[in-house]
Protein backbone atom coordinates (compact mmCIF):
# COMPACT_ATOMS: atom_id res chain seq x y z
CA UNK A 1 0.00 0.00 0.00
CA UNK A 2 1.38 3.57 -0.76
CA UNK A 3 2.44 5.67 1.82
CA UNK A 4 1.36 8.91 -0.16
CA UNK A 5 -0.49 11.55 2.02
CA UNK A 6 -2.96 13.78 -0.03
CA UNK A 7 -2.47 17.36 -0.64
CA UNK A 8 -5.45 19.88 0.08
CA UNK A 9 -5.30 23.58 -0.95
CA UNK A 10 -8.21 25.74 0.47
CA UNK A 11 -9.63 28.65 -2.56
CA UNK A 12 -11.25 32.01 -1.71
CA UNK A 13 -11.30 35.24 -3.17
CA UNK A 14 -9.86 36.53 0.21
CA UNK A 15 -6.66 34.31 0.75
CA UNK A 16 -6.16 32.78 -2.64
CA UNK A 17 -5.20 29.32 -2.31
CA UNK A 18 -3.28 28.44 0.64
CA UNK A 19 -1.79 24.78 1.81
CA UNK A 20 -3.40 23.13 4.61
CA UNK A 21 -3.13 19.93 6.81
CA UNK A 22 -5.46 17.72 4.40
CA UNK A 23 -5.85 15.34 7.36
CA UNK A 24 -7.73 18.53 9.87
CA UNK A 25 -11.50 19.54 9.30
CA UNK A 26 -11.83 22.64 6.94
CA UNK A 27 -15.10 22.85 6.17
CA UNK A 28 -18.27 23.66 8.82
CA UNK A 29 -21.21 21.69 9.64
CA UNK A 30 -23.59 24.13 8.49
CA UNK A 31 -22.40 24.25 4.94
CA UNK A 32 -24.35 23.39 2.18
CA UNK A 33 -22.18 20.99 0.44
CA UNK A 34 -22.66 19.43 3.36
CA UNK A 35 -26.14 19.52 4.64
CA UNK A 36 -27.60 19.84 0.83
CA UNK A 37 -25.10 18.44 -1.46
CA UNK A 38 -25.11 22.06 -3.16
CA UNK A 39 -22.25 22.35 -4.37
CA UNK A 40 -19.60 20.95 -8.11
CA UNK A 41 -16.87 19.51 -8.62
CA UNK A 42 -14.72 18.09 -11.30
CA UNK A 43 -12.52 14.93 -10.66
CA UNK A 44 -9.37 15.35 -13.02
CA UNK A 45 -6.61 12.68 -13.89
CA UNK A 46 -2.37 13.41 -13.50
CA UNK A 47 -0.48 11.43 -15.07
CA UNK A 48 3.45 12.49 -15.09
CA UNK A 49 2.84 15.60 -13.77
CA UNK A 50 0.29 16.48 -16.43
CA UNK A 51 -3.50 17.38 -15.64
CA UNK A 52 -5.59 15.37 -18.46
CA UNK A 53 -8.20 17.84 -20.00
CA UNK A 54 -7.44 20.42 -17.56
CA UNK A 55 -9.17 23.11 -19.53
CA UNK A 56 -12.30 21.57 -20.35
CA UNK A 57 -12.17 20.42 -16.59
CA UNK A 58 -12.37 24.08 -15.25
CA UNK A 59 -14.93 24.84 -18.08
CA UNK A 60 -17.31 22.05 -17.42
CA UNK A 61 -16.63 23.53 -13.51
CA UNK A 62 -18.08 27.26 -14.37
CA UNK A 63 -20.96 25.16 -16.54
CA UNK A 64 -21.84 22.96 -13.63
CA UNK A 65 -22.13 26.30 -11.20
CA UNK A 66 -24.05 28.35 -13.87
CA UNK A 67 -26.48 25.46 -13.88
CA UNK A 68 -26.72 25.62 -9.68
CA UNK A 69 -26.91 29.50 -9.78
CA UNK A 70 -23.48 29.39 -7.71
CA UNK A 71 -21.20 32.39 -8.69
CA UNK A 72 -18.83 31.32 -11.62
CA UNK A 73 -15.45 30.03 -9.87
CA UNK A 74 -12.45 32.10 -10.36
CA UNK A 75 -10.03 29.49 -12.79
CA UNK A 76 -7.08 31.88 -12.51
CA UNK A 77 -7.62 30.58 -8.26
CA UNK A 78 -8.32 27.01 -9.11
CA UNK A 79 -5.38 26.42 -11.94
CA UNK A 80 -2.97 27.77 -9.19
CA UNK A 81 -4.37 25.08 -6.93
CA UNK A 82 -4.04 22.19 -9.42
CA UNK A 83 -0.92 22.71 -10.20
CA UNK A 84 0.54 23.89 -6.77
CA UNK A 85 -1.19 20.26 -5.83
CA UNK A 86 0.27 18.53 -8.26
CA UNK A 87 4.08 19.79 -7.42
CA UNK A 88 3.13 19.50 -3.91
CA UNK A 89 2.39 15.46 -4.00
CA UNK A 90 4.37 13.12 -3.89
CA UNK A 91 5.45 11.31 -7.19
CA UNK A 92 3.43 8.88 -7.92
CA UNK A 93 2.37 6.55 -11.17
CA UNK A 94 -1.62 8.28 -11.34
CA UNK A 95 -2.95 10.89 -9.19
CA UNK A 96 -6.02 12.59 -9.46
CA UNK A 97 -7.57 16.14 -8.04
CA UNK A 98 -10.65 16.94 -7.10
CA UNK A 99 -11.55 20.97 -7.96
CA UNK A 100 -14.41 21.85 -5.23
CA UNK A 101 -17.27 24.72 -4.99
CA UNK A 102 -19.99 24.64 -2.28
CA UNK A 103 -22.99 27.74 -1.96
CA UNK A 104 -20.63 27.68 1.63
CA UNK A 105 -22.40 28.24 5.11
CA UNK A 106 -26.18 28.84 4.87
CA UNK A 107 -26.98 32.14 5.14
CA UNK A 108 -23.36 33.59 4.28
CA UNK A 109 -23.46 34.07 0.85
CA UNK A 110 -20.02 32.94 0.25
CA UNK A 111 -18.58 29.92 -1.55
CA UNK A 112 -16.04 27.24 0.00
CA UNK A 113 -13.88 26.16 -2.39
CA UNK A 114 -10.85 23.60 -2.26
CA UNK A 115 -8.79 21.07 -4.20
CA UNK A 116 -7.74 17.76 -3.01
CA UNK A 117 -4.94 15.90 -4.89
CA UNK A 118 -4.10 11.73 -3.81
CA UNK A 119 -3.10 8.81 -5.42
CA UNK A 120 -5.42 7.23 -8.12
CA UNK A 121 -6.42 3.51 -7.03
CA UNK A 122 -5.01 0.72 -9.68
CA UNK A 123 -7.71 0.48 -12.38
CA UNK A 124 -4.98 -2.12 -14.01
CA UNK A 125 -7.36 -5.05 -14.05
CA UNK A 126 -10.20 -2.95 -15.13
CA UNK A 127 -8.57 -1.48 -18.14
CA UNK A 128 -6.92 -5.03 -19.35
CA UNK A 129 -9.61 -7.31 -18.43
CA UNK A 130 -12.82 -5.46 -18.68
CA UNK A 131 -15.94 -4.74 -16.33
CA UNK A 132 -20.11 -6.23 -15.70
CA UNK A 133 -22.27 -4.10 -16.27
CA UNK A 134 -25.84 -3.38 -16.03
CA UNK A 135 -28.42 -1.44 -17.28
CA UNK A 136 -31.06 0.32 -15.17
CA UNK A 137 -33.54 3.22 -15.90
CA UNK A 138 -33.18 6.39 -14.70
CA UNK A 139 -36.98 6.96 -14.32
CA UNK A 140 -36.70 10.37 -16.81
CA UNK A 141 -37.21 10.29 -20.38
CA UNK A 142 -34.69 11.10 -22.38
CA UNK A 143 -35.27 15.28 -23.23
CA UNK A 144 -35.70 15.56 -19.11
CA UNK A 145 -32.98 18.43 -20.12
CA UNK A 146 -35.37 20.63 -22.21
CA UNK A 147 -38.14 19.57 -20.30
CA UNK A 148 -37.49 19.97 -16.67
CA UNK A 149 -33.67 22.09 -16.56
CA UNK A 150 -34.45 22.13 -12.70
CA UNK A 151 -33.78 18.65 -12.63
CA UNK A 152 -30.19 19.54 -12.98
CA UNK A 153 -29.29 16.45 -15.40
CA UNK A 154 -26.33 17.27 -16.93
CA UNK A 155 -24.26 19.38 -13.64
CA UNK A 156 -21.64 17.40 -11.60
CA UNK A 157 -22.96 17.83 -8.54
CA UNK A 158 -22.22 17.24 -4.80
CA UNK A 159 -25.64 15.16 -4.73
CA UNK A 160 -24.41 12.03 -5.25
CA UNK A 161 -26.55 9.73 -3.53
CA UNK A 162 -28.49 8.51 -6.56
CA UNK A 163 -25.21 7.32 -7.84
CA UNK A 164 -23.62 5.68 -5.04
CA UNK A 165 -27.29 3.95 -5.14
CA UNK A 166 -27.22 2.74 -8.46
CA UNK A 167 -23.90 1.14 -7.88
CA UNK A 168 -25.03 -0.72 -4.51
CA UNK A 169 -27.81 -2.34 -7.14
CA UNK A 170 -25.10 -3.35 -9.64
CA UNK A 171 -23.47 -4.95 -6.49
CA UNK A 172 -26.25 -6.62 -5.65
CA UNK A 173 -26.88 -7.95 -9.43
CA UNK A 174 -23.24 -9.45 -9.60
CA UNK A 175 -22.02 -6.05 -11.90
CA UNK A 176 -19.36 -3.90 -11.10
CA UNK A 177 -21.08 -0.41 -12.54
CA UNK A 178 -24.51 0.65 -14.24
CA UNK A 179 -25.94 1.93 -17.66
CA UNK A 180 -28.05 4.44 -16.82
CA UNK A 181 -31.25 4.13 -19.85
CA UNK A 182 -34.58 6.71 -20.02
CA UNK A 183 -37.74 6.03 -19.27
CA UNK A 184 -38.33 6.10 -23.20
CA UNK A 185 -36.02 3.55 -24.23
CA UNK A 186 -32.51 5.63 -24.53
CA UNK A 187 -29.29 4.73 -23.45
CA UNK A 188 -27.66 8.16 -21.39
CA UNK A 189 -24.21 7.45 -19.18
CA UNK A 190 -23.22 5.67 -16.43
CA UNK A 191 -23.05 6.86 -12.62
CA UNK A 192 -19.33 8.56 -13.03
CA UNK A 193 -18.78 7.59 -16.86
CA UNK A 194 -19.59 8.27 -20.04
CA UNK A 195 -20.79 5.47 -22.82
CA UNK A 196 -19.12 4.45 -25.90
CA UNK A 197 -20.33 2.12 -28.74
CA UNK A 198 -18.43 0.98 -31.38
CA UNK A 199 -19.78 0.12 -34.56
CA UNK A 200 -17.20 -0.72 -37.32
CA UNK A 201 -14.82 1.72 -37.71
CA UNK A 202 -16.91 4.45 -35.96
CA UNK A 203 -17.46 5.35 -32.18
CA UNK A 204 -20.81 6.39 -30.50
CA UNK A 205 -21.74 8.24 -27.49
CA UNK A 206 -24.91 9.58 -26.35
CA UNK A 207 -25.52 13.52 -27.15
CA UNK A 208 -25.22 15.50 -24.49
CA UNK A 209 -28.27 17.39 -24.90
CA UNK A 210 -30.09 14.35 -23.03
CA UNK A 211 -29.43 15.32 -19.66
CA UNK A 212 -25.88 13.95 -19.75
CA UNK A 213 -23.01 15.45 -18.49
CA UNK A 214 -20.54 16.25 -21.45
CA UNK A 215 -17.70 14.15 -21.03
CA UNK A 216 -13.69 15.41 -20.67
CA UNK A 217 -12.28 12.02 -21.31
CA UNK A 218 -14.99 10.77 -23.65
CA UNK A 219 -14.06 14.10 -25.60
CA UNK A 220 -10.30 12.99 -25.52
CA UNK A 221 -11.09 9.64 -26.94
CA UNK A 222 -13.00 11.19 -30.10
CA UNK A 223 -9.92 12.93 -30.67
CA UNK A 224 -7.93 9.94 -30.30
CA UNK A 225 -10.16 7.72 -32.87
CA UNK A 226 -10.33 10.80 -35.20
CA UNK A 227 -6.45 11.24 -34.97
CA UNK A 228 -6.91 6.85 -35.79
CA UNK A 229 -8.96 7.75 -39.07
CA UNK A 230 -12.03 6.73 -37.28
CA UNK A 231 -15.38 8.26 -37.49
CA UNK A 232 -17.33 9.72 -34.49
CA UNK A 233 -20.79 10.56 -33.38
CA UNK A 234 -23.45 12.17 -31.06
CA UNK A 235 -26.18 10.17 -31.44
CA UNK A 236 -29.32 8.96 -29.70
CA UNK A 237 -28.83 5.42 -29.17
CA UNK A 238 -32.14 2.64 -28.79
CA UNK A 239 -31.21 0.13 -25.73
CA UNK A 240 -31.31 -2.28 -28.24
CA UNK A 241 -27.81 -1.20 -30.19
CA UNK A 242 -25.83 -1.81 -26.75
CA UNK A 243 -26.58 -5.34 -27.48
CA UNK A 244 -25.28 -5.26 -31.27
CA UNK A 245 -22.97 -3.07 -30.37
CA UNK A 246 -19.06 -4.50 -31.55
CA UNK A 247 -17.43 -3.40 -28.38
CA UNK A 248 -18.77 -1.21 -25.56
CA UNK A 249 -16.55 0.91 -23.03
CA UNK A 250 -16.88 3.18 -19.59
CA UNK A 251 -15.34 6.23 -19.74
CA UNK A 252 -14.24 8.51 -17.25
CA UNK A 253 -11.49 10.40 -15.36
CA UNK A 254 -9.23 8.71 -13.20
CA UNK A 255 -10.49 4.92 -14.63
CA UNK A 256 -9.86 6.41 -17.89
CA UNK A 257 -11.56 3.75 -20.46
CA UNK A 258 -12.79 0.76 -19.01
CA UNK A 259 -14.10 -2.01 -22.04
CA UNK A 260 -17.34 -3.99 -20.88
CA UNK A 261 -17.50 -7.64 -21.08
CA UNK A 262 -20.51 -8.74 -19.49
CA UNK A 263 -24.08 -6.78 -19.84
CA UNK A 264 -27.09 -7.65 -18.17
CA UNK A 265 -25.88 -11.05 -17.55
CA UNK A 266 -24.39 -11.35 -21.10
CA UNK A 267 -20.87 -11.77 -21.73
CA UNK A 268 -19.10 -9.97 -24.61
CA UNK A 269 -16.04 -9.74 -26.44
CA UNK A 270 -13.63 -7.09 -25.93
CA UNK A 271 -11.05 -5.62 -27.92
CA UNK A 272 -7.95 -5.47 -25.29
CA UNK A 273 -5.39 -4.52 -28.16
CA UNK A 274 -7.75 -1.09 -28.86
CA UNK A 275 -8.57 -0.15 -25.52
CA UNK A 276 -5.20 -0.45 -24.48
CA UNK A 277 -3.85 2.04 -27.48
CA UNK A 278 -6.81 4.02 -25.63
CA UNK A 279 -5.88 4.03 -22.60
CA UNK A 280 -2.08 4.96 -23.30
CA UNK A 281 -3.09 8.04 -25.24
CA UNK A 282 -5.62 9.38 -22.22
CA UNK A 283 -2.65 8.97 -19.97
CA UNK A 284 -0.39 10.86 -21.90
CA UNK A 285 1.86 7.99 -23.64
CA UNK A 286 1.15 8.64 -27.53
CA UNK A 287 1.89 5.92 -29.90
C-alpha cells in the first residue's frame, strides 16, 4: 500500500489558495455541500505531472455552477491550486484532483472552495480485463434536459446519492457499474462515466443534450479515434444497439476507459489490443 499523504489547498477570493493539513477539518457543519449536497466539482486525472483535459475540466466547472446559480469560480484561483497540488504530492504513477465549490455556510453568501490531490487507485485489471455491467432506468425520459432544466441532469454535482445507489444495485446484481437508460427507451451514461459504442470503424456516445453530463475524457477519446482515421458521433442510441454493439466501453477520469465484457448477464467480447492504445493516449503515452 502507498504511503502517499494527499495534498489539500483551500480557494477564496480573500486568501487565494493556501496549503493546509489535508488530514484537519476545513469545512463547517452548516455548509451546504454538506447539509444539501449544493455544491460541483470536477474529478481530473495526473499522469506524469500532467492534468488530463485540464481546460475543459475548469470549463465544465463554471458550466456545472451556472447550472446551480453558484457564482462562476475564479479558474485563474483554481489552476494555481491544481498545479501547486500537483508539485506538492508526492510522485506517484496516477494521481487525481478533485476541484471543489460549495454555496458555503447557509446564510453567508459565500462559496467554500478547495482542491484535493491523492493517489489514483489501480484500475490495471479494469482497463486489461474489462468490467459487468448493467443497465437500469433512470426513471426520466430522455429530453428531461429541455423539459425539466431544474432537474439539474447534466451538472456534476455534490448530490451524489443517486449514484452511489445505483452502484449498490449493480453490487447486488453481480455487476461492477450501471448503464443508466430513459424512461423512453434511450441509453444516457453511467453513474461517473460516459458510454461508448463501437460500430465498425466508428465510435458512439450519447448527445449531451439528453441530460448527460458532457464528457472530458470521452471528448479525448474522439480525438484519439479521429487522430486513428475513425469516425465519431453524437447520437441517440435505442437500448437495443448496446446489445449489437461491436465493443462497448466506460469512460471517465481517473479509470480512464474501461471495455465492458458482461451486460445484463451477457458476456461480450472485448477488444484489449484497442482499448489499451486508448488508454495509453488518455494517460499521456502517444503511440
Amino acid at each position: 500500500m502507498s504511503s502517499s499523504r494527499p495534498v489539500l489547498f483551500l480557494v477564496s477570493a480573500d486568501s487565494g489558495c493556501v496549503r493546509v493539513d489535508a488530514e484537519a477539518p476545513h469545512v463547517s457543519v452548516m455548509d451546504l455541500g454538506v447539509t444539501r449536497g449544493d455544491g460541483i466539482f470536477e474529478t481530473i486525472s495526473v499522469c506524469g505531472g500532467r492534468a488530463q483535459a485540464l481546460e475543459p475540466h475548469l470549463d465544465r466547472f463554471v458550466r456545472s455552477a451556472r447550472l446551480l446559480d453558484l457564482p462562476d469560480p475564479d479558474l485563474d484561483l483554481y489552476r494555481q491550486a491544481v498545479f501547486a497540488a500537483i508539485d506538492a504530492h508526492d510522485d506517484v504513477a496516477e494521481l487525481y484532483i478533485k476541484t471543489v465549490m460549495t454555496r458555503g455556510v447557509e446564510g453567508a453568501g459565500v462559496p467554500t472552495g478547495w482542491v484535493y490531490a491523492a493517489e489514483a487507485a489501480d484500475f490495471a485489471g479494469a482497463r486489461t480485463e474489462g468490467i459487468r455491467v448493467v443497465t437500469l432506468d433512470r426513471g426520466l425520459r430522455h429530453d428531461v434536459a429541455q423539459t425539466s432544466p431544474w432537474l439539474l441532469q447534466g451538472a456534476k454535482t455534490l448530490s451524489y446519492a443517486v449514484n452511489r445507489a445505483a452502484l449498490r444495485e449493480a453490487e447486488r446484481r453481480d455487476a461492477d457499474d450501471v448503464i443508466f437508460t430513459s424512461s423512453d427507451g434511450f441509453v444516457l451514461e453511467g453513474p461517473t462515466s460516459n458510454v461508448i459504442l463501437r460500430r465498425g470503424d466508428t465510435l458512439v456516445t450519447p448527445r449531451t443534450d439528453q441530460g448527460i453530463l458532457p464528457g472530458t475524457t470521452q471528448a479525448s477519446v474522439f480525438e484519439f479515434a479521429q487522430a486513428k482515421g475513425m469516425k465519431t458521433e453524437y447520437a441517440v442510441v435505442p437500448i437495443a444497439e448496446l446489445s449489437s454493439a461491436d465493443a462497448l466501453w466506460l469512460v471517465s477520469s481517473v479509470r480512464q476507459a474501461v471495455p465492458i465484457n458482461r451486460l445484463d448477464g451477457v458476456e461480450r467480447s472485448i477488444d484489449v489490443e484497442f482499448t489499451a492504445r486508448m488508454t495509453a493516449y488518455l494517460l499521456g503515452r502517444r503511440d
